[in-house]
C-alpha atoms as a PDB file:
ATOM      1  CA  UNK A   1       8.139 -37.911  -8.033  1.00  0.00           C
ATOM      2  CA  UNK A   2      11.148 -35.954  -5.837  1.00  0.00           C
ATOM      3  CA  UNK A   3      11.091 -33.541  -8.486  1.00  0.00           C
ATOM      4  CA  UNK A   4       7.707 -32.671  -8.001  1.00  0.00           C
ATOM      5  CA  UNK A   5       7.534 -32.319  -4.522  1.00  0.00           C
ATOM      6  CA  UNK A   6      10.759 -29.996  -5.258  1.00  0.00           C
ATOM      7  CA  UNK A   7       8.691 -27.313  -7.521  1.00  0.00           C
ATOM      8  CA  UNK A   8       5.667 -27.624  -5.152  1.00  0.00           C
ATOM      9  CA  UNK A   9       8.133 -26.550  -2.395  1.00  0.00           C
ATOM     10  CA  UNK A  10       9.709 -23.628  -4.226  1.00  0.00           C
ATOM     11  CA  UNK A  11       6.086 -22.865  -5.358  1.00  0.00           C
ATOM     12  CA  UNK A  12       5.303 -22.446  -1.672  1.00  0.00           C
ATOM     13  CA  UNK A  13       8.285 -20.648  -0.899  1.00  0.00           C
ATOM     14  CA  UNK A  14       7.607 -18.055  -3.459  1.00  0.00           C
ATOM     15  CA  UNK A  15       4.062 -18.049  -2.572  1.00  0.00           C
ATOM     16  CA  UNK A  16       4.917 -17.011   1.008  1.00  0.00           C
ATOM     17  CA  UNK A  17       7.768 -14.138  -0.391  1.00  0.00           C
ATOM     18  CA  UNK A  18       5.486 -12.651  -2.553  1.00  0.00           C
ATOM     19  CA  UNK A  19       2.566 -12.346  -0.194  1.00  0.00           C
ATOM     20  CA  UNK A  20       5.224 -11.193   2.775  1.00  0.00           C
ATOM     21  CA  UNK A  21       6.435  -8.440  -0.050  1.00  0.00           C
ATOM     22  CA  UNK A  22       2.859  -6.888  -0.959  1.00  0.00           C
ATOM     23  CA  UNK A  23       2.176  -6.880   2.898  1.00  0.00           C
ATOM     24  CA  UNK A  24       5.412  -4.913   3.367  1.00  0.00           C
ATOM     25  CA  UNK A  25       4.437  -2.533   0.269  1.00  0.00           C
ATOM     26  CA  UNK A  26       0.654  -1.626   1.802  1.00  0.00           C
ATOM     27  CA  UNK A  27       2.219  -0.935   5.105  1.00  0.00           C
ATOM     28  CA  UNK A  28       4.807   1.120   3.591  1.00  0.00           C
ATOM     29  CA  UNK A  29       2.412   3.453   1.372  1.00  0.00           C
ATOM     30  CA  UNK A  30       0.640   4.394   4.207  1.00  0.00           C
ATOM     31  CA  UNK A  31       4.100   4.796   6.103  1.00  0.00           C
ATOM     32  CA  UNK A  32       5.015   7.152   3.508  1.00  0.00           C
ATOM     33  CA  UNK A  33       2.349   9.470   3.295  1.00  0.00           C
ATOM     34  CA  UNK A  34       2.212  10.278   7.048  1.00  0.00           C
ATOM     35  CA  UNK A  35       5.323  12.704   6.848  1.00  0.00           C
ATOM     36  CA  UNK A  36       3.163  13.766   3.563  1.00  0.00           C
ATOM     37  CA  UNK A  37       0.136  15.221   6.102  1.00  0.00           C
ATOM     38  CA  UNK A  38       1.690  18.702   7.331  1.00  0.00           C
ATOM     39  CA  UNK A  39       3.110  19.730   4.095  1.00  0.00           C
ATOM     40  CA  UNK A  40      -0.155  18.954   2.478  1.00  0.00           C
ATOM     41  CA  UNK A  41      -1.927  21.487   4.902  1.00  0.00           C
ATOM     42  CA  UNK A  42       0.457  23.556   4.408  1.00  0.00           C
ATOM     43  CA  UNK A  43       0.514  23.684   0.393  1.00  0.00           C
ATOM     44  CA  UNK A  44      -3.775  23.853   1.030  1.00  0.00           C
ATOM     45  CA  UNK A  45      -3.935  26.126   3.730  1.00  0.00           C
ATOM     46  CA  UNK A  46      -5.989  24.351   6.064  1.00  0.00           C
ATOM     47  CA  UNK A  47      -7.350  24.268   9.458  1.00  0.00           C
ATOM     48  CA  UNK A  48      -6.990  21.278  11.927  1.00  0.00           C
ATOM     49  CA  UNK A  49     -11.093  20.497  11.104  1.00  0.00           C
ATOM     50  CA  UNK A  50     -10.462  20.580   7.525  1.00  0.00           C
ATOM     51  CA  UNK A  51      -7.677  18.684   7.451  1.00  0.00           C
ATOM     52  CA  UNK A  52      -9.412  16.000   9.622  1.00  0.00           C
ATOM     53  CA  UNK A  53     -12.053  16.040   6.999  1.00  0.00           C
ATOM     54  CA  UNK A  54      -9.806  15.873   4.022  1.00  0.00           C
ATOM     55  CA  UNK A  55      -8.387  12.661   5.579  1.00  0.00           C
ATOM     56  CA  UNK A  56     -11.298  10.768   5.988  1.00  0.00           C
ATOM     57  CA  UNK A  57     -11.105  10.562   1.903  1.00  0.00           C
ATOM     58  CA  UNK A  58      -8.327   8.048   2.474  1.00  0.00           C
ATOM     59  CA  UNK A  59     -10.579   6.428   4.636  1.00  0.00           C
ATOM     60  CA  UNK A  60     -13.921   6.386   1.965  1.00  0.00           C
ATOM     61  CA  UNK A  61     -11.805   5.564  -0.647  1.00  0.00           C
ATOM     62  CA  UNK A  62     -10.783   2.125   1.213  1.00  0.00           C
ATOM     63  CA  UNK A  63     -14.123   1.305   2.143  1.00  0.00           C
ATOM     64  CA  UNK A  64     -15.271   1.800  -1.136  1.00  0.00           C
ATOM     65  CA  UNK A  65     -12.884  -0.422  -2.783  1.00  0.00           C
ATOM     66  CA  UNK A  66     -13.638  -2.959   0.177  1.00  0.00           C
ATOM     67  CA  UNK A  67     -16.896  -3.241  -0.286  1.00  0.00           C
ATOM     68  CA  UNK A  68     -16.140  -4.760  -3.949  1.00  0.00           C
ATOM     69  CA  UNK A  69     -12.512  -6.349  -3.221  1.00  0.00           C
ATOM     70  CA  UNK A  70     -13.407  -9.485  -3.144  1.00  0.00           C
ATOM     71  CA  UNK A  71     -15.761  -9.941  -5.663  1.00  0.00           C
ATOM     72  CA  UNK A  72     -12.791  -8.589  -8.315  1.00  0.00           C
ATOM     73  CA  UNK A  73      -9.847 -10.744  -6.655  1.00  0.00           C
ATOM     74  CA  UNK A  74     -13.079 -14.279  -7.340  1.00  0.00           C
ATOM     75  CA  UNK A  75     -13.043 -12.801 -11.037  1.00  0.00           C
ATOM     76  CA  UNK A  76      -9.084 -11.591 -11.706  1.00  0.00           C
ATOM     77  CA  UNK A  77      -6.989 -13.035  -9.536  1.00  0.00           C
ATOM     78  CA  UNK A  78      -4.888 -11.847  -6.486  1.00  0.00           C
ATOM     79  CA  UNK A  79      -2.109 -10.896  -8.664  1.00  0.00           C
ATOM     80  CA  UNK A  80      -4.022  -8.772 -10.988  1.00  0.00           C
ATOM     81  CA  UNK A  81      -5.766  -6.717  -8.171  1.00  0.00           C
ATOM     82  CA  UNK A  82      -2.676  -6.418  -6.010  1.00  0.00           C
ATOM     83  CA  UNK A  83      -1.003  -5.490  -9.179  1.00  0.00           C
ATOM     84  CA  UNK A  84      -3.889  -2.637  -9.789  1.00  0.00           C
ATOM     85  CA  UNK A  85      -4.203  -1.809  -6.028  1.00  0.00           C
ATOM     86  CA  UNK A  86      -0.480  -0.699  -5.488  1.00  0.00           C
ATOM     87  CA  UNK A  87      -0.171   1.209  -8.973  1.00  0.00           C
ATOM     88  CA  UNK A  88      -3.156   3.200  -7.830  1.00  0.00           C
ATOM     89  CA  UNK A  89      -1.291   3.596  -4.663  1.00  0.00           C
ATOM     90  CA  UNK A  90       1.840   4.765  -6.523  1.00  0.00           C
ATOM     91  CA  UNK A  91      -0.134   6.606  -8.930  1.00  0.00           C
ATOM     92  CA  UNK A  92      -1.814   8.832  -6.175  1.00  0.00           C
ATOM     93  CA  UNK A  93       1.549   9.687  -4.083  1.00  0.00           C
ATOM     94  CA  UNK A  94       2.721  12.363  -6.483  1.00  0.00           C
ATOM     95  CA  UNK A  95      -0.334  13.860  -6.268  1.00  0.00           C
ATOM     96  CA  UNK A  96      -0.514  13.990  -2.929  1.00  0.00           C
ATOM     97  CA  UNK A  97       2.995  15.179  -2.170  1.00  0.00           C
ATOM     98  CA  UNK A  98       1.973  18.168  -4.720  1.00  0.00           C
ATOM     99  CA  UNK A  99      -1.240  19.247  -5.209  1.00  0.00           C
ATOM    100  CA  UNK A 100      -2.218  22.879  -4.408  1.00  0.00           C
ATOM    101  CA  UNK A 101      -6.131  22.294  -5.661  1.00  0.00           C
ATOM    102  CA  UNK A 102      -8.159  21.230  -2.534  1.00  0.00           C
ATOM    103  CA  UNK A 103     -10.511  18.717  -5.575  1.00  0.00           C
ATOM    104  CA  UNK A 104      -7.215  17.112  -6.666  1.00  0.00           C
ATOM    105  CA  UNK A 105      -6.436  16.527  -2.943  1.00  0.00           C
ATOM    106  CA  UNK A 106      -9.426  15.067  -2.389  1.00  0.00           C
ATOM    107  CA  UNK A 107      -9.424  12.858  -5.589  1.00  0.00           C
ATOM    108  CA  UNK A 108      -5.676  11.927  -4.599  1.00  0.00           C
ATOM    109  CA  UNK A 109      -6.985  10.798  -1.397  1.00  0.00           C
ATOM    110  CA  UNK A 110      -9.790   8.772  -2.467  1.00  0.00           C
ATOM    111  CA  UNK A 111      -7.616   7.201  -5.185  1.00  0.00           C
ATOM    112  CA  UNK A 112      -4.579   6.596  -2.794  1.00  0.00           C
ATOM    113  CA  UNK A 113      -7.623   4.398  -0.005  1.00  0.00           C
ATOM    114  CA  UNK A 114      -8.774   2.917  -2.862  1.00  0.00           C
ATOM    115  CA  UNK A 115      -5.694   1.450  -4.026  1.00  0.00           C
ATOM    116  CA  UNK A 116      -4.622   0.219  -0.747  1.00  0.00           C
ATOM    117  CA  UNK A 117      -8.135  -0.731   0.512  1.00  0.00           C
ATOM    118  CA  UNK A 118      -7.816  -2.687  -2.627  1.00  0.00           C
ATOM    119  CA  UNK A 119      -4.315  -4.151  -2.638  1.00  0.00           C
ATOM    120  CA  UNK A 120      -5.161  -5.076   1.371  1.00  0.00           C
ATOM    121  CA  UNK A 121      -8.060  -6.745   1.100  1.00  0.00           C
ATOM    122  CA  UNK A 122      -6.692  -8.681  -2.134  1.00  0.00           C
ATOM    123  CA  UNK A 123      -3.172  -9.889   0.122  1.00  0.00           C
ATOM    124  CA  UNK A 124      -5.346 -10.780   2.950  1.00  0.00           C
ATOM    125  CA  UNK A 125      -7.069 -13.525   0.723  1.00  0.00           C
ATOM    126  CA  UNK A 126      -3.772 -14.249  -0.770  1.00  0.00           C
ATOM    127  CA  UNK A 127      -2.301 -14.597   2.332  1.00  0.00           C
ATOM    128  CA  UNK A 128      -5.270 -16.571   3.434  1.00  0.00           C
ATOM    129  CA  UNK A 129      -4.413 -19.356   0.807  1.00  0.00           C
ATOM    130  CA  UNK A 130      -1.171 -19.113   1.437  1.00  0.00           C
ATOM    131  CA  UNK A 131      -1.019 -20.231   4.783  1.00  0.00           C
ATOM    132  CA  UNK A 132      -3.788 -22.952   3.854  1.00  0.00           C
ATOM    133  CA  UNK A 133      -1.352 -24.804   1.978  1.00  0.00           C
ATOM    134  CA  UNK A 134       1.503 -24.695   3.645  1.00  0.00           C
ATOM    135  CA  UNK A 135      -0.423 -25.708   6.915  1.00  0.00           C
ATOM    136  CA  UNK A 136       1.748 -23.690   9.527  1.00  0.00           C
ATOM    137  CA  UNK A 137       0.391 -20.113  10.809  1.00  0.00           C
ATOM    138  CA  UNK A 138       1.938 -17.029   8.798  1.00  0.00           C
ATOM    139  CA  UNK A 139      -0.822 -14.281   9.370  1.00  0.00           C
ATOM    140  CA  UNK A 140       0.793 -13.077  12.229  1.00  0.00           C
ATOM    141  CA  UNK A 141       3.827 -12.527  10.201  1.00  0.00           C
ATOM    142  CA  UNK A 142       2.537 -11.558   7.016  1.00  0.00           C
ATOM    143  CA  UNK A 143       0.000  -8.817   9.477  1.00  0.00           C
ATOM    144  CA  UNK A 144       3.858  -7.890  10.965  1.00  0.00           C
ATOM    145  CA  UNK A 145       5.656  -7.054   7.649  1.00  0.00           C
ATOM    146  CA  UNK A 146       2.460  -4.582   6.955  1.00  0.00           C
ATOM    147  CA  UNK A 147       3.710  -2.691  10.567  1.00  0.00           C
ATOM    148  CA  UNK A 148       7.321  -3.084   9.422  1.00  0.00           C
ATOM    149  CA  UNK A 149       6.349  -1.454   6.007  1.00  0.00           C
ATOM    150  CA  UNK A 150       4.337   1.133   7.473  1.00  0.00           C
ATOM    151  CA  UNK A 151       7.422   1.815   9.790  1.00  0.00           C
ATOM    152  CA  UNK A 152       9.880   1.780   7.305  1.00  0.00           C
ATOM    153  CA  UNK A 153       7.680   4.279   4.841  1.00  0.00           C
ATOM    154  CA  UNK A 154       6.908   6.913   7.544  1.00  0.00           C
ATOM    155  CA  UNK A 155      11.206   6.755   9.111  1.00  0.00           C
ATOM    156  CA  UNK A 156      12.481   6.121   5.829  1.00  0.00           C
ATOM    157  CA  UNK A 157       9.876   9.654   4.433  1.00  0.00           C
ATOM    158  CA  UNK A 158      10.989  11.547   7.794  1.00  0.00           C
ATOM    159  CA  UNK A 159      14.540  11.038   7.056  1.00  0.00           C
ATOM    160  CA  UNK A 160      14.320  12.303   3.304  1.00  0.00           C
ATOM    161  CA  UNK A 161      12.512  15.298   4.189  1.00  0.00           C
ATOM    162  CA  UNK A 162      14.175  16.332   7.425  1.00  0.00           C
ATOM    163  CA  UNK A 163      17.243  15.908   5.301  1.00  0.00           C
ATOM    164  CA  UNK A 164      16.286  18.573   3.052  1.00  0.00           C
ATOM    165  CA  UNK A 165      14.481  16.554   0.100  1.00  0.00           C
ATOM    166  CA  UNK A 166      11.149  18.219  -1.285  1.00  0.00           C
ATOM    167  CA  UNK A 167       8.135  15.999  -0.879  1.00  0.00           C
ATOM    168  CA  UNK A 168       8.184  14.890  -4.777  1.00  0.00           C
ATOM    169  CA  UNK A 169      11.794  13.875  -4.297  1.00  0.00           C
ATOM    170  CA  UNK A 170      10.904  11.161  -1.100  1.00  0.00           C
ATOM    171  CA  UNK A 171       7.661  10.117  -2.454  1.00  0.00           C
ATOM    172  CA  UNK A 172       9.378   9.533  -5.947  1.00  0.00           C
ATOM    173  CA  UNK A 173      11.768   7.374  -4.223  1.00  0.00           C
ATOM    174  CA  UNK A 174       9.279   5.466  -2.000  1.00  0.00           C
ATOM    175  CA  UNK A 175       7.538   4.733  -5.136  1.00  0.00           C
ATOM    176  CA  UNK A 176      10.691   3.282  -6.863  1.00  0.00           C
ATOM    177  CA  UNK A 177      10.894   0.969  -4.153  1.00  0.00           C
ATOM    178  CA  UNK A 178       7.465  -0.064  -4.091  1.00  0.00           C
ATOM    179  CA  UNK A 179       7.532  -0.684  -7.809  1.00  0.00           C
ATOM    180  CA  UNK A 180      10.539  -2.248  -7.652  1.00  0.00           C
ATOM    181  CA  UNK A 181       9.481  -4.617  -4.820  1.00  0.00           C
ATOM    182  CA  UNK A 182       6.513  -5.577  -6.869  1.00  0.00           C
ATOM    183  CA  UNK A 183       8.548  -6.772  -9.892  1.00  0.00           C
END
């Protein structure tokens, strides 16, 4: 019987990691494409009301993917939407660190909300069983390591590019992390 109680334990303790990690990776994807914004208006030429515009695709492509979150984590699983939420994530970054076409930009966007719309509804439920069997309050922690990520993504993406690096370079490395993180 100790040895079950054991596993459950460790079960719970990687439960709580794991959830903690994926919070830190949505916070950090949107961390690292703030530093991405004026380089992107650059590369596009555009004014401060198009640009506004362009980045309420982020926001459309979250919603979009919110609307329908949970109704994919009830049928896959939180693992296998986190797992497709951040890869869309890491998919779009590229994109948007080097697009010149306004259409790509906007289907960047859209893709980039929709993968962390996706992957933070999908933790929140995750993180919502989580702390519903281990009985203590972690929200407020898990909610903190999305601020630390997002903190971390938009210093650690300043840094590289006021240090020289092009766009492709930082984002290339943020998504390293990110992927390595997830594995």
């Amino acid at each position: 019987m100790q040895d079950a109680g054991l596993s459950r334990e460790v079960n719970t303790v990687a439960r709580r990691v794991s959830t903690r990690a994926v919070f830190f990776i949505a916070g950090f994807a949107m961390g690292v494409w703030a530093p991405l914004v004026p380089y992107a208006q650059q590369r596009l030429q555009l004014d401060a009301g198009t640009l506004g515009l362009l980045l309420l695709c982020l926001g459309s492509g979250s919603l979009i993917t919110m609307l329908f979150s949970g109704r994919l984590t009830s049928r896959f699983g939180c693992r296998a939407m986190v797992i497709a939420g951040a890869l869309m994530a890491c998919l779009a970054l590229p994109l948007l660190a080097t697009t010149e076409s306004l259409p790509l930009m906007i289907a960047s966007l859209l893709l980039f909300g929709a993968g962390v719309g996706l992957t933070d509804v999908t933790v929140n439920i995750q993180g919502t069983l989580v702390e519903q069997q281990s009985e203590v309050p972690l929200m407020s922690g898990f909610h903190g390591l999305f601020s630390v990520g997002g903190i971390a993504g938009a210093a650690g993406g300043s840094l590289v590019l006021g240090a020289g690096m092009s766009p492709l370079v930082m984002v290339c490395s943020a998504v390293t992390l990110m992927l390595l993180i997830m594995i």
